[in-house]
PDB file of N, CA and C in Angstrom:
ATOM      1  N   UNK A   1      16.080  17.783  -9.864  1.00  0.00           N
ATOM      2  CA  UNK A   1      15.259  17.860  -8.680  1.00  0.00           C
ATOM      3  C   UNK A   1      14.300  16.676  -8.598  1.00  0.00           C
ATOM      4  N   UNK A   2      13.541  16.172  -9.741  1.00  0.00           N
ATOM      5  CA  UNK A   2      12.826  15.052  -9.636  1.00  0.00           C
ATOM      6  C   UNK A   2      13.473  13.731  -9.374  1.00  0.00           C
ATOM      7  N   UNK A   3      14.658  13.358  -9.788  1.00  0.00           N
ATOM      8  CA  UNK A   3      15.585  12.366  -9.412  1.00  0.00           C
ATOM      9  C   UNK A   3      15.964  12.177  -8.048  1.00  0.00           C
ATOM     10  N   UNK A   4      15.514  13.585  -7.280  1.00  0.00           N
ATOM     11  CA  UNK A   4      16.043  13.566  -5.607  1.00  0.00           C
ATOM     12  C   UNK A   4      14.372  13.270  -4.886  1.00  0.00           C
ATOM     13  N   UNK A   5      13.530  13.144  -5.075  1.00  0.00           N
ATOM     14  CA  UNK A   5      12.066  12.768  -4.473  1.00  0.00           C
ATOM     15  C   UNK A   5      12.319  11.764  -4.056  1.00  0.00           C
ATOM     16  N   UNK A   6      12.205  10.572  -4.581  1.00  0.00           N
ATOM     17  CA  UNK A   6      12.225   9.312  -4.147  1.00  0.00           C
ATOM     18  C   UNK A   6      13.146   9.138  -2.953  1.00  0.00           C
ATOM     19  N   UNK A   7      14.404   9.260  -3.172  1.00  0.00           N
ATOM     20  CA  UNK A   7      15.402   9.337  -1.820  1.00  0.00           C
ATOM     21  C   UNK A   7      14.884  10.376  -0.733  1.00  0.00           C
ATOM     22  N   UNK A   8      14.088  11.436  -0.663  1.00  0.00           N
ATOM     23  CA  UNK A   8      13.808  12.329  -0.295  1.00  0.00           C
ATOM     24  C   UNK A   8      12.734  11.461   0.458  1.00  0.00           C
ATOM     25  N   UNK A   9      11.610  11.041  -0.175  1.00  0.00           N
ATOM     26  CA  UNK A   9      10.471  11.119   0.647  1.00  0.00           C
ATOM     27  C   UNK A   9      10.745   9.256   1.645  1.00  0.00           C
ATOM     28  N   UNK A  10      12.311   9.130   1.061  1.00  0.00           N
ATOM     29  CA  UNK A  10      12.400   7.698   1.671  1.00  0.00           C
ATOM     30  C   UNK A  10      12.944   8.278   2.832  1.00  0.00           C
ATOM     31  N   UNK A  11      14.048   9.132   2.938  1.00  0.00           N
ATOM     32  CA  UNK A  11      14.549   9.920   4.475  1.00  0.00           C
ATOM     33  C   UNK A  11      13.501  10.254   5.232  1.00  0.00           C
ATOM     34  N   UNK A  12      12.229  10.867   4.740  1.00  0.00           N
ATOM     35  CA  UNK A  12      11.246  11.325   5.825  1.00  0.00           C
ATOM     36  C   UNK A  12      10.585  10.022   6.361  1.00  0.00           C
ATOM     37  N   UNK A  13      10.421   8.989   5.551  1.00  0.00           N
ATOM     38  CA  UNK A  13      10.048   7.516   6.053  1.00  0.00           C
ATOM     39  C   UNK A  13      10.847   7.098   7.390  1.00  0.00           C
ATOM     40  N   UNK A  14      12.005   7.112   7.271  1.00  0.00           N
ATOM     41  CA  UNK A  14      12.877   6.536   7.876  1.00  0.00           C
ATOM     42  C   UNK A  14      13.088   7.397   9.030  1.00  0.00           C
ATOM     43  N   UNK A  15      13.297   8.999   9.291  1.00  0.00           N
ATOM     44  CA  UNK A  15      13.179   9.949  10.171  1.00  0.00           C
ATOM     45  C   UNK A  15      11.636   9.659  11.317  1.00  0.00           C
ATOM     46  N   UNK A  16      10.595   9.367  10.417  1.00  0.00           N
ATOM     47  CA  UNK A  16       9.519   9.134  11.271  1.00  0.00           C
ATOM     48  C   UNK A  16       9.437   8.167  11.621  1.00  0.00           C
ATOM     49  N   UNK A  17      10.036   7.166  11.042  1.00  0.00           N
ATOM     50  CA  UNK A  17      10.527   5.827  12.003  1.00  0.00           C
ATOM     51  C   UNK A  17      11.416   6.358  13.155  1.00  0.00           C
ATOM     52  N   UNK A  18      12.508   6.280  12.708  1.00  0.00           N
ATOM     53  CA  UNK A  18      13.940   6.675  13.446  1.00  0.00           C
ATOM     54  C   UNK A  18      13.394   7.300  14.894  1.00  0.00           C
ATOM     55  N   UNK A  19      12.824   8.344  15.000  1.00  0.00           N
ATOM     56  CA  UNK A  19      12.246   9.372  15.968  1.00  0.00           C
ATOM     57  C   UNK A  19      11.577   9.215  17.016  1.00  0.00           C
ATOM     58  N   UNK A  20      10.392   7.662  16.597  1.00  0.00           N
ATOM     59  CA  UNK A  20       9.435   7.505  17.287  1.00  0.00           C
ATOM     60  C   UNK A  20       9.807   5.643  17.736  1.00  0.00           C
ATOM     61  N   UNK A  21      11.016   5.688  17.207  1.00  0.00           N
ATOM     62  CA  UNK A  21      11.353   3.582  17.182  1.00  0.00           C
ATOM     63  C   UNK A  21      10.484   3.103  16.700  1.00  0.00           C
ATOM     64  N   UNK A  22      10.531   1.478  16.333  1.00  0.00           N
ATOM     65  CA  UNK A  22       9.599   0.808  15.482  1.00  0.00           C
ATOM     66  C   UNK A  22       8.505   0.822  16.531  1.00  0.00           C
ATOM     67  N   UNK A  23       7.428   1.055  15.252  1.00  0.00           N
ATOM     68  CA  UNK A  23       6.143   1.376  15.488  1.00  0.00           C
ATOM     69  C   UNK A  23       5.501  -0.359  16.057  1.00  0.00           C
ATOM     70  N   UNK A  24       4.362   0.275  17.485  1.00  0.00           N
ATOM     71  CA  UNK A  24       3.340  -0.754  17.756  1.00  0.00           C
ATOM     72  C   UNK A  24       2.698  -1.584  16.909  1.00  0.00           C
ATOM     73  N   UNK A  25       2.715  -2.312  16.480  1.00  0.00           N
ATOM     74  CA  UNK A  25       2.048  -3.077  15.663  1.00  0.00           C
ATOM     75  C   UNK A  25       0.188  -3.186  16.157  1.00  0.00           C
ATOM     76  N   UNK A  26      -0.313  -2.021  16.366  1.00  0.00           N
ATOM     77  CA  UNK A  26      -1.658  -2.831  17.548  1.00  0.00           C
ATOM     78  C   UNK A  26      -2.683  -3.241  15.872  1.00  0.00           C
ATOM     79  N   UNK A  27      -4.086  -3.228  16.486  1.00  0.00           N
ATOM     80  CA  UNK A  27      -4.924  -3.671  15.851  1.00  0.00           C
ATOM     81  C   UNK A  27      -5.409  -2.496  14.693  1.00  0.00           C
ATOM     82  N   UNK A  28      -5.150  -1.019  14.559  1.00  0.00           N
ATOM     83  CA  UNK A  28      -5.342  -0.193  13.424  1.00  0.00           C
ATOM     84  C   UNK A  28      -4.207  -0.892  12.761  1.00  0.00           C
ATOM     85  N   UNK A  29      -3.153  -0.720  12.776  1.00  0.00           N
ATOM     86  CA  UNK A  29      -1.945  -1.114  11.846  1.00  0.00           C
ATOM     87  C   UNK A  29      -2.450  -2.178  11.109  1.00  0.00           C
ATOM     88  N   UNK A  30      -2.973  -3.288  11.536  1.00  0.00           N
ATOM     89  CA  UNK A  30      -2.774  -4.537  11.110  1.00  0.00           C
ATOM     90  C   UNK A  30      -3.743  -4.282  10.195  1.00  0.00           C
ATOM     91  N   UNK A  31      -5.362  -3.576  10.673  1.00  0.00           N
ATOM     92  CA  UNK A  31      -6.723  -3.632   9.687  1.00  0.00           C
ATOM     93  C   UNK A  31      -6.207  -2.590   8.941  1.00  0.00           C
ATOM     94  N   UNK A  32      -5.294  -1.352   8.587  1.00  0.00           N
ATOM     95  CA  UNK A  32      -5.043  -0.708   7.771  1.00  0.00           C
ATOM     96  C   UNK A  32      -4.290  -1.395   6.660  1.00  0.00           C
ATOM     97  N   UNK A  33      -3.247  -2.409   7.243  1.00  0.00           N
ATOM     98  CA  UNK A  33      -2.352  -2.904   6.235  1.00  0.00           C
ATOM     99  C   UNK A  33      -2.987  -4.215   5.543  1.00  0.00           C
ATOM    100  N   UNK A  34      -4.234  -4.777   6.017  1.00  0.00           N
ATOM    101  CA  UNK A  34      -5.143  -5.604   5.584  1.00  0.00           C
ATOM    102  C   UNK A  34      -5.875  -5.010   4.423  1.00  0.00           C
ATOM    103  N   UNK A  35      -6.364  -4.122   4.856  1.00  0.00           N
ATOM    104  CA  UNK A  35      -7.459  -3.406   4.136  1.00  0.00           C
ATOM    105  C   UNK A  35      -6.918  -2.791   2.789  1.00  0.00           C
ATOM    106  N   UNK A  36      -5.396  -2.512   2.803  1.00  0.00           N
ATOM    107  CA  UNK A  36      -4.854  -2.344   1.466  1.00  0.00           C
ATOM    108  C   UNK A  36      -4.418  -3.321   0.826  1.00  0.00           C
ATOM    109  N   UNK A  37      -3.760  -3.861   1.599  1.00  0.00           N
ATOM    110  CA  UNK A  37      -3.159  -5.155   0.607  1.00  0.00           C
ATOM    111  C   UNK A  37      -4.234  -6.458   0.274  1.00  0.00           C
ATOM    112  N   UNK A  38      -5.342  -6.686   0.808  1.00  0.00           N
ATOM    113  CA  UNK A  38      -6.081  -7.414   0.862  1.00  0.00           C
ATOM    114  C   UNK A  38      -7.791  -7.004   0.226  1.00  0.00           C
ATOM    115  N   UNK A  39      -8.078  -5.769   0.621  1.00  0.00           N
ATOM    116  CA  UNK A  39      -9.001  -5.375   0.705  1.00  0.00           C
ATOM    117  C   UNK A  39      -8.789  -4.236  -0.654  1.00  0.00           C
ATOM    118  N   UNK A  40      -7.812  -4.043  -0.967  1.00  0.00           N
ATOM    119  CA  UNK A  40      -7.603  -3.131  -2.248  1.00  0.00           C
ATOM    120  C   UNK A  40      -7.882  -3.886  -3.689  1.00  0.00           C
ATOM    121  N   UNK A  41      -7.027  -4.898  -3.541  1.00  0.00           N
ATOM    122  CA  UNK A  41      -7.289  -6.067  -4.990  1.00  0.00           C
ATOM    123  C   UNK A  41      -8.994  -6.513  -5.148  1.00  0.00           C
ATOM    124  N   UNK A  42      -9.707  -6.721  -4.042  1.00  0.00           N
ATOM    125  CA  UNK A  42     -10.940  -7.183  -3.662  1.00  0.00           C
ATOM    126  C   UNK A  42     -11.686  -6.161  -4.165  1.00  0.00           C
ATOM    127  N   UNK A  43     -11.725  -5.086  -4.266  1.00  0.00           N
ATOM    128  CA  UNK A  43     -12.501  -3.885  -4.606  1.00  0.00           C
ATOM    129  C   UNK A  43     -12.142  -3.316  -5.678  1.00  0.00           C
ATOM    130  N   UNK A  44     -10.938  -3.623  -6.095  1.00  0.00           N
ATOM    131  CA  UNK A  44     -10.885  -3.542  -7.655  1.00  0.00           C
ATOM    132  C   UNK A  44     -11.393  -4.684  -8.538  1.00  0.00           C
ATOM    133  N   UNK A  45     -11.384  -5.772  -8.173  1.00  0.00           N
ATOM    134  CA  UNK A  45     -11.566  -6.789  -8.559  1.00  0.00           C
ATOM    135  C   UNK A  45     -13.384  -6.495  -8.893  1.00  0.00           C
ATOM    136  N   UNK A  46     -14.259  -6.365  -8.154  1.00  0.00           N
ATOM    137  CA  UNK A  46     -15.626  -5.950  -7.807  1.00  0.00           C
ATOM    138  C   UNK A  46     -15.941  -4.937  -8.942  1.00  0.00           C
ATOM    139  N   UNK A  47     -15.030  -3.833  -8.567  1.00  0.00           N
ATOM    140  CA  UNK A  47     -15.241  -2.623  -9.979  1.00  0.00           C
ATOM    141  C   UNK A  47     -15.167  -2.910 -11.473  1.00  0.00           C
ATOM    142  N   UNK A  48     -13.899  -3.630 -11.285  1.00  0.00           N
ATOM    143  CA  UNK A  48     -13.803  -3.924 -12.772  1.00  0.00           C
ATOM    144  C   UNK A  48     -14.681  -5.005 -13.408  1.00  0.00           C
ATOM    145  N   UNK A  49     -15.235  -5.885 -12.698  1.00  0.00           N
ATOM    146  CA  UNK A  49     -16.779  -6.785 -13.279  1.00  0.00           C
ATOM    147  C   UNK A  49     -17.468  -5.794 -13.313  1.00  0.00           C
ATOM    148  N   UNK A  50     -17.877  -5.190 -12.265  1.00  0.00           N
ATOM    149  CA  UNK A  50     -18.799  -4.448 -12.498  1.00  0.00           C
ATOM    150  C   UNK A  50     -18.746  -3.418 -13.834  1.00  0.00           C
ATOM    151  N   UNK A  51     -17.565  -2.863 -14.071  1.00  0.00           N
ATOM    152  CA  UNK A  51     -17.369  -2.041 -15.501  1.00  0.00           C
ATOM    153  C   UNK A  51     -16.998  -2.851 -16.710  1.00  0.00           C
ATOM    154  N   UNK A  52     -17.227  -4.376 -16.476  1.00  0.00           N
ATOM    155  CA  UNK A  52     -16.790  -5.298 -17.771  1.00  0.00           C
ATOM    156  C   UNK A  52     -15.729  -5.068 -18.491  1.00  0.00           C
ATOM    157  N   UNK A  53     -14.913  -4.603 -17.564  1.00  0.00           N
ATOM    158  CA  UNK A  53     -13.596  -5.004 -18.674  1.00  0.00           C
ATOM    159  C   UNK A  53     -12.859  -6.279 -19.063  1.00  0.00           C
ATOM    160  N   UNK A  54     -12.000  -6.088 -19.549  1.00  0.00           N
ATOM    161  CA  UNK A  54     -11.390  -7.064 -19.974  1.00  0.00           C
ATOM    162  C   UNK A  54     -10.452  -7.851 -19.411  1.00  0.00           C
ATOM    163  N   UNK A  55     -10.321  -8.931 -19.755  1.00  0.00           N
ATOM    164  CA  UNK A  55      -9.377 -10.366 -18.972  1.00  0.00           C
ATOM    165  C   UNK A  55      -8.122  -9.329 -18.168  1.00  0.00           C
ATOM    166  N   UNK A  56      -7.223  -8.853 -19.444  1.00  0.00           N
ATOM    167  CA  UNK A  56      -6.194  -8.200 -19.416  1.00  0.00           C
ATOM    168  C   UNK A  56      -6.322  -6.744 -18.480  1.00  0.00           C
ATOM    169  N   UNK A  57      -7.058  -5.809 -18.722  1.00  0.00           N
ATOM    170  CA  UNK A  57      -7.041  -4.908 -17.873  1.00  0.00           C
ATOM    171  C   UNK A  57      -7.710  -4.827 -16.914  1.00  0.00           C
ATOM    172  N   UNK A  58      -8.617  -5.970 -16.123  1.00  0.00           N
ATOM    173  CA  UNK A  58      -8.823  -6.603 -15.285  1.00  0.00           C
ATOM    174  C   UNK A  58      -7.618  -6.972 -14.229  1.00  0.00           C
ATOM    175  N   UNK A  59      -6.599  -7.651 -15.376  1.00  0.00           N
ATOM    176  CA  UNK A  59      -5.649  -8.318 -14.553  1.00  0.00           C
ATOM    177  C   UNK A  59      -4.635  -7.010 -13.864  1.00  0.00           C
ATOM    178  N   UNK A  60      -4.444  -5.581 -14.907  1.00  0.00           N
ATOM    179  CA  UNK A  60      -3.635  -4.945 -14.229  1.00  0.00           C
ATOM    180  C   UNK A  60      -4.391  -4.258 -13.033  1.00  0.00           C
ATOM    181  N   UNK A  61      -5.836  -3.676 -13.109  1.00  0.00           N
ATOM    182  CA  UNK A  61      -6.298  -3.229 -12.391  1.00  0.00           C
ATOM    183  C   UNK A  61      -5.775  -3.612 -10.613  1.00  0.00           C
ATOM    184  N   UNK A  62      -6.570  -5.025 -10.613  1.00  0.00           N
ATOM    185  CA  UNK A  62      -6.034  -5.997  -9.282  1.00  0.00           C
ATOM    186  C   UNK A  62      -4.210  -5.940  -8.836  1.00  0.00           C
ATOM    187  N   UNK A  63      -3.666  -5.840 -10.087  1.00  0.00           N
ATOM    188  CA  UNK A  63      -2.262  -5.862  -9.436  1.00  0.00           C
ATOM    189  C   UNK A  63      -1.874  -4.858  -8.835  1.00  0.00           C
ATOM    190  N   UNK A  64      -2.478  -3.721  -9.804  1.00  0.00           N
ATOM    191  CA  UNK A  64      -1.971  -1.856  -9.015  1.00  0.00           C
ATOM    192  C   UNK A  64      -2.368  -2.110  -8.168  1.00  0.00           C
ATOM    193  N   UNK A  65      -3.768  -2.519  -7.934  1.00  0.00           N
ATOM    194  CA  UNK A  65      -4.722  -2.107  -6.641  1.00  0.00           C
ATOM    195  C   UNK A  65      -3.925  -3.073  -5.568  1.00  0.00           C
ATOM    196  N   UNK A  66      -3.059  -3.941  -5.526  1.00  0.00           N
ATOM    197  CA  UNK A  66      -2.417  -4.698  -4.857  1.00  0.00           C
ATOM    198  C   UNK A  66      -0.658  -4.172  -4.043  1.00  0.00           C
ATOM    199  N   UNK A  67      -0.401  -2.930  -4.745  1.00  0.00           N
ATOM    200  CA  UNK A  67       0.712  -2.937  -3.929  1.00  0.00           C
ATOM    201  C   UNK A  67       0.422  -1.891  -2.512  1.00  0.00           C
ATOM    202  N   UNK A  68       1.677  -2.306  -2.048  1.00  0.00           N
ATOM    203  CA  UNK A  68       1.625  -1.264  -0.688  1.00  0.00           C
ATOM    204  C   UNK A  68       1.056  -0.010  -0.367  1.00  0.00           C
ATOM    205  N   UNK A  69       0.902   0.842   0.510  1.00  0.00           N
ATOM    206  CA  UNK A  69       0.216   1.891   0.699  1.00  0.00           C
ATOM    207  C   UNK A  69       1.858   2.852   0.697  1.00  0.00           C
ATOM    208  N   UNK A  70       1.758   3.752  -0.531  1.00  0.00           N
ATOM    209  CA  UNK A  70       2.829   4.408  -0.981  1.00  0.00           C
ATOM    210  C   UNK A  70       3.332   5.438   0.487  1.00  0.00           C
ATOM    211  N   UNK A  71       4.429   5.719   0.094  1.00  0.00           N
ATOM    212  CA  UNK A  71       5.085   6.368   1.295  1.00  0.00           C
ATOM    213  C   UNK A  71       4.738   8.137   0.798  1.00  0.00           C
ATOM    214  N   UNK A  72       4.409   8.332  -0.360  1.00  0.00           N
ATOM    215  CA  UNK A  72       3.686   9.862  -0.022  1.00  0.00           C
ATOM    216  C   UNK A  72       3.066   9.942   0.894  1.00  0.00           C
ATOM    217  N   UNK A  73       1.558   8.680   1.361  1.00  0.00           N
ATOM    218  CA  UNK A  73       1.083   9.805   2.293  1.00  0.00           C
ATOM    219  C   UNK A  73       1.571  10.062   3.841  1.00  0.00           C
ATOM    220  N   UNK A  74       2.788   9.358   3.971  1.00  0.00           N
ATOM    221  CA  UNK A  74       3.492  10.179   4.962  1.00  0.00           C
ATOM    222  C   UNK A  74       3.659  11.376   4.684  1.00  0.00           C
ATOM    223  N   UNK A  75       3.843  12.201   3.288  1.00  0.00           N
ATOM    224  CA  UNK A  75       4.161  13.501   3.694  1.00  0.00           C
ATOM    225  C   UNK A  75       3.091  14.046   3.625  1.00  0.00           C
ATOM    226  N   UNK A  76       1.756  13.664   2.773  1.00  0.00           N
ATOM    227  CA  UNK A  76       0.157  14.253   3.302  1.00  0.00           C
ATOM    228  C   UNK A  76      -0.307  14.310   4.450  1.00  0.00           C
ATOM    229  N   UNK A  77      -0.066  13.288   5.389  1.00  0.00           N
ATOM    230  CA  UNK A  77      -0.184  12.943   6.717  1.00  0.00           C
ATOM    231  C   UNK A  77       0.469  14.245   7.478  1.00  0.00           C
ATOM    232  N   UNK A  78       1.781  14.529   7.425  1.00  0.00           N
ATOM    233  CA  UNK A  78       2.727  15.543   8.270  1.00  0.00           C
ATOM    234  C   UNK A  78       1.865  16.885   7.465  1.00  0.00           C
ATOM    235  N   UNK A  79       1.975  16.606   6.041  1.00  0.00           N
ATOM    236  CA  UNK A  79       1.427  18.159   5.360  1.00  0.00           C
ATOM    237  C   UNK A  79       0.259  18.418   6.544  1.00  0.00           C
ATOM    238  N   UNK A  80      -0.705  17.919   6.486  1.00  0.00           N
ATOM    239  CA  UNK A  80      -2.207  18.140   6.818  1.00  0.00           C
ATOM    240  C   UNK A  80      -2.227  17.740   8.762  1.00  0.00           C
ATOM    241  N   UNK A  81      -0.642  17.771   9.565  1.00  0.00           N
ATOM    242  CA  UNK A  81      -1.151  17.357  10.790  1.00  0.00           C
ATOM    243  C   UNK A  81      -2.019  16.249  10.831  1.00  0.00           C
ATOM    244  N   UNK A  82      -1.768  15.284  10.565  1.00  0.00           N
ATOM    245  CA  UNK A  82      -2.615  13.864  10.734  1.00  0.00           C
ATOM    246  C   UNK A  82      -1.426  12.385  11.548  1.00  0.00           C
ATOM    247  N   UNK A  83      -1.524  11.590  11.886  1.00  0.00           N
ATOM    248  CA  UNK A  83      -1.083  10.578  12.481  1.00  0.00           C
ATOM    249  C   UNK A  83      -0.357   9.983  11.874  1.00  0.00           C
ATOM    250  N   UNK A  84       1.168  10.510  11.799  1.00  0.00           N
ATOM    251  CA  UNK A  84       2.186  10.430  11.185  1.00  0.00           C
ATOM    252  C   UNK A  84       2.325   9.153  11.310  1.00  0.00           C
ATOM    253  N   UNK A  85       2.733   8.533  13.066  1.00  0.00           N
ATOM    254  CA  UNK A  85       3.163   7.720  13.230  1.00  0.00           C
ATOM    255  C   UNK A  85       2.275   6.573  12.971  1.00  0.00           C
ATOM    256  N   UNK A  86       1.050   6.420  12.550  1.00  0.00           N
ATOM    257  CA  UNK A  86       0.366   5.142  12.135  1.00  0.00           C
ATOM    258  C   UNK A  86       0.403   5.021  10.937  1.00  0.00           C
ATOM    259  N   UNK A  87       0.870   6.349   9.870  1.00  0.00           N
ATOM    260  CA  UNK A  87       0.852   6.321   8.760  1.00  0.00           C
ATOM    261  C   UNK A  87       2.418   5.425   8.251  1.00  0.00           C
ATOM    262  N   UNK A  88       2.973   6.147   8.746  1.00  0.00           N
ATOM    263  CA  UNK A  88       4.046   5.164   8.591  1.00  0.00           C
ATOM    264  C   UNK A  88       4.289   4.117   8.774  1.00  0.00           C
ATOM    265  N   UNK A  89       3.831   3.839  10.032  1.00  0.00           N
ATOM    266  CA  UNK A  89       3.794   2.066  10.556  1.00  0.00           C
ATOM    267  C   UNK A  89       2.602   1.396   9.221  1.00  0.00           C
ATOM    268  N   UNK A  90       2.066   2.153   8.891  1.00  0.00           N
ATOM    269  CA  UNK A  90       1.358   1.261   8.110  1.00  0.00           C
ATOM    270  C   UNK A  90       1.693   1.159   6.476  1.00  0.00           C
ATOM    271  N   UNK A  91       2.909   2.199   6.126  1.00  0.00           N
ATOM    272  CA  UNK A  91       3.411   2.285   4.932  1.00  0.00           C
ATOM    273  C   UNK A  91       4.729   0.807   5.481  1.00  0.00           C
ATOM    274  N   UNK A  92       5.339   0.796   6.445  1.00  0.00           N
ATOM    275  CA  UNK A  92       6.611   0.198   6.951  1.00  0.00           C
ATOM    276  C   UNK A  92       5.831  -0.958   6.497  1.00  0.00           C
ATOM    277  N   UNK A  93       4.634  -1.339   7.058  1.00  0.00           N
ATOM    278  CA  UNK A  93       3.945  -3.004   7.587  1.00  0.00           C
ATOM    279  C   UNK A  93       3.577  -3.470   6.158  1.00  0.00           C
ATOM    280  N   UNK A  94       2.721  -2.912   5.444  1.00  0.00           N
ATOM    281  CA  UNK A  94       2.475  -2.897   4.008  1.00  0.00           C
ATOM    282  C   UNK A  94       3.643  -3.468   2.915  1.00  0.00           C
ATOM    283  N   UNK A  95       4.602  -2.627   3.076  1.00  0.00           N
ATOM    284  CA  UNK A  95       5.586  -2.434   2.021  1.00  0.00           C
ATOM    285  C   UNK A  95       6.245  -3.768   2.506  1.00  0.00           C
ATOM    286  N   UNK A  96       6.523  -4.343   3.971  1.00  0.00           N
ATOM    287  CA  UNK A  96       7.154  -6.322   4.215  1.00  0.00           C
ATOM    288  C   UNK A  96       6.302  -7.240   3.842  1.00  0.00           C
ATOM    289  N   UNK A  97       4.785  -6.758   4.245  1.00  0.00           N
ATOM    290  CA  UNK A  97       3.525  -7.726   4.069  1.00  0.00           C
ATOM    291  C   UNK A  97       3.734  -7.751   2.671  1.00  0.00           C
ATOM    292  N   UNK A  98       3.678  -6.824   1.712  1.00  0.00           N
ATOM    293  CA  UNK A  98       3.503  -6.990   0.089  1.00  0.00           C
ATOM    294  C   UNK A  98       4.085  -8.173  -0.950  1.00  0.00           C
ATOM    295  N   UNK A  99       5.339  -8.412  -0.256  1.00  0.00           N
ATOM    296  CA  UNK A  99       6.100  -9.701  -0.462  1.00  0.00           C
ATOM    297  C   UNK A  99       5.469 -10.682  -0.561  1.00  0.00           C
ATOM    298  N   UNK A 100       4.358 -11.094   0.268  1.00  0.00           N
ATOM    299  CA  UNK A 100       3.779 -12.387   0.027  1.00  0.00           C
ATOM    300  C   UNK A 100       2.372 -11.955  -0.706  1.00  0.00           C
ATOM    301  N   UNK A 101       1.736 -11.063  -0.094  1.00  0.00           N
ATOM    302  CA  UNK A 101       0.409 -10.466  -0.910  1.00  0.00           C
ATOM    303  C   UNK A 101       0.755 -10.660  -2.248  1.00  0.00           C
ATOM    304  N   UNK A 102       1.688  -9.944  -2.470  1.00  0.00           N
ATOM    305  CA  UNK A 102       1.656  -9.814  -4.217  1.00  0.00           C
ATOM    306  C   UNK A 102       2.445 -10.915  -5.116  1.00  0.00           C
ATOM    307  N   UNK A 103       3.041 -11.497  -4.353  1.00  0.00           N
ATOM    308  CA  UNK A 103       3.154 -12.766  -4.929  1.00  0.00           C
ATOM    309  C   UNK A 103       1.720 -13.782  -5.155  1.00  0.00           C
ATOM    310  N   UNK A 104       0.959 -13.897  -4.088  1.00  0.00           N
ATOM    311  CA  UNK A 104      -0.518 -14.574  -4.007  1.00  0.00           C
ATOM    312  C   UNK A 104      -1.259 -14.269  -5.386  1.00  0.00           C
ATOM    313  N   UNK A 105      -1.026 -12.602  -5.468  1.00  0.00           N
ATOM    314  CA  UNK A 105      -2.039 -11.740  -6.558  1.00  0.00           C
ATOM    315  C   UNK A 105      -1.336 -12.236  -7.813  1.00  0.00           C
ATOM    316  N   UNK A 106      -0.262 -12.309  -7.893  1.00  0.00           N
ATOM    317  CA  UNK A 106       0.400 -12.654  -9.322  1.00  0.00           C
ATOM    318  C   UNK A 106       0.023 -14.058  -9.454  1.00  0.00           C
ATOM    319  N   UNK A 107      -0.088 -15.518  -8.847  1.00  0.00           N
ATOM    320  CA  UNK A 107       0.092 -16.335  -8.628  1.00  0.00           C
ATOM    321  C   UNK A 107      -1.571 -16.430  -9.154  1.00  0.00           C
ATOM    322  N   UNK A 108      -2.672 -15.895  -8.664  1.00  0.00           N
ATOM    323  CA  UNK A 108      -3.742 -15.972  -9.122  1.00  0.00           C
ATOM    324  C   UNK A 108      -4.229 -15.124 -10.447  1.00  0.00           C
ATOM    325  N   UNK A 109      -3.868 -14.597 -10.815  1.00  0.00           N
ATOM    326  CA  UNK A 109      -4.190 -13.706 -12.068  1.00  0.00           C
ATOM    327  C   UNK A 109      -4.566 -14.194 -13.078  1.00  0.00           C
ATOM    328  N   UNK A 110      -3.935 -15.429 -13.629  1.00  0.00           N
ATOM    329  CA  UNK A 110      -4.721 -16.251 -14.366  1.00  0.00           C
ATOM    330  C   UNK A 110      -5.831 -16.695 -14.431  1.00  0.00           C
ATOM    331  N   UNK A 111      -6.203 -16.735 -13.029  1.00  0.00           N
ATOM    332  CA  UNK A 111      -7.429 -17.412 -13.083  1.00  0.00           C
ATOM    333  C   UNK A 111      -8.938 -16.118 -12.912  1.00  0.00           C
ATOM    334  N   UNK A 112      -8.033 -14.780 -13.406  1.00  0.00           N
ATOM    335  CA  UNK A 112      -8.864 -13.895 -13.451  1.00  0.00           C
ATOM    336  C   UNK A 112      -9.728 -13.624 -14.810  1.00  0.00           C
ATOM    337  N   UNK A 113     -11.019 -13.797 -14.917  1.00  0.00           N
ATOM    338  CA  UNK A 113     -11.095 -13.583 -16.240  1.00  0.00           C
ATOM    339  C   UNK A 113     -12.338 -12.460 -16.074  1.00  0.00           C
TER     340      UNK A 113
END
């Protein structure tokens, strides 16, 4: 049963695409998919000086905090009646944008200390 999630919560991705056609790109989408991929590394980055850690777990901190906005909370979103369709557009926008984001984040990590 745990081996079927992932394919599972990728069909409901794709259904709430599928249903509603590709999503508007307006100005929430864009500051949501900013604000994670951009604005996530930035605020980990902040925490972890602030908690003095180290070079190294510094460096993973920023990278987690760097990927896409996971496709669970599409199903928190539907669980809880919330705005499926921006949630998704902004898991869809995230998960293409991440390609270059997280290349940037890897590309700088070194110079994280």
């Amino acid at each position: 049963m745990a081996q079927a999630t992932l394919p599972m919560v990728l069909l409901a991705l794709g259904l709430q695409l599928g249903s509603g056609g590709w999503p508007r790109l307006g100005t929430r989408i864009w500051l949501a998919t900013a604000a994670r991929l951009i604005g996530g590394p930035l605020i980990a980055l902040a925490c972890g000086k602030l908690l003095h850690l180290s070079a190294l777990n510094l460096q993973v901190l920023v990278l987690s905090a760097s990927m896409p906005t996971a496709v669970n909370a599409l199903l928190i979103a539907r669980e809880y009646h919330a705005d499926t369709q921006t949630v998704a557009a902004v898991a869809t926008l995230s998960t293409l944008a991440s390609v270059l984001t997280i290349a940037a984040v890897v590309t700088l990590l070194p110079f994280i200390r």
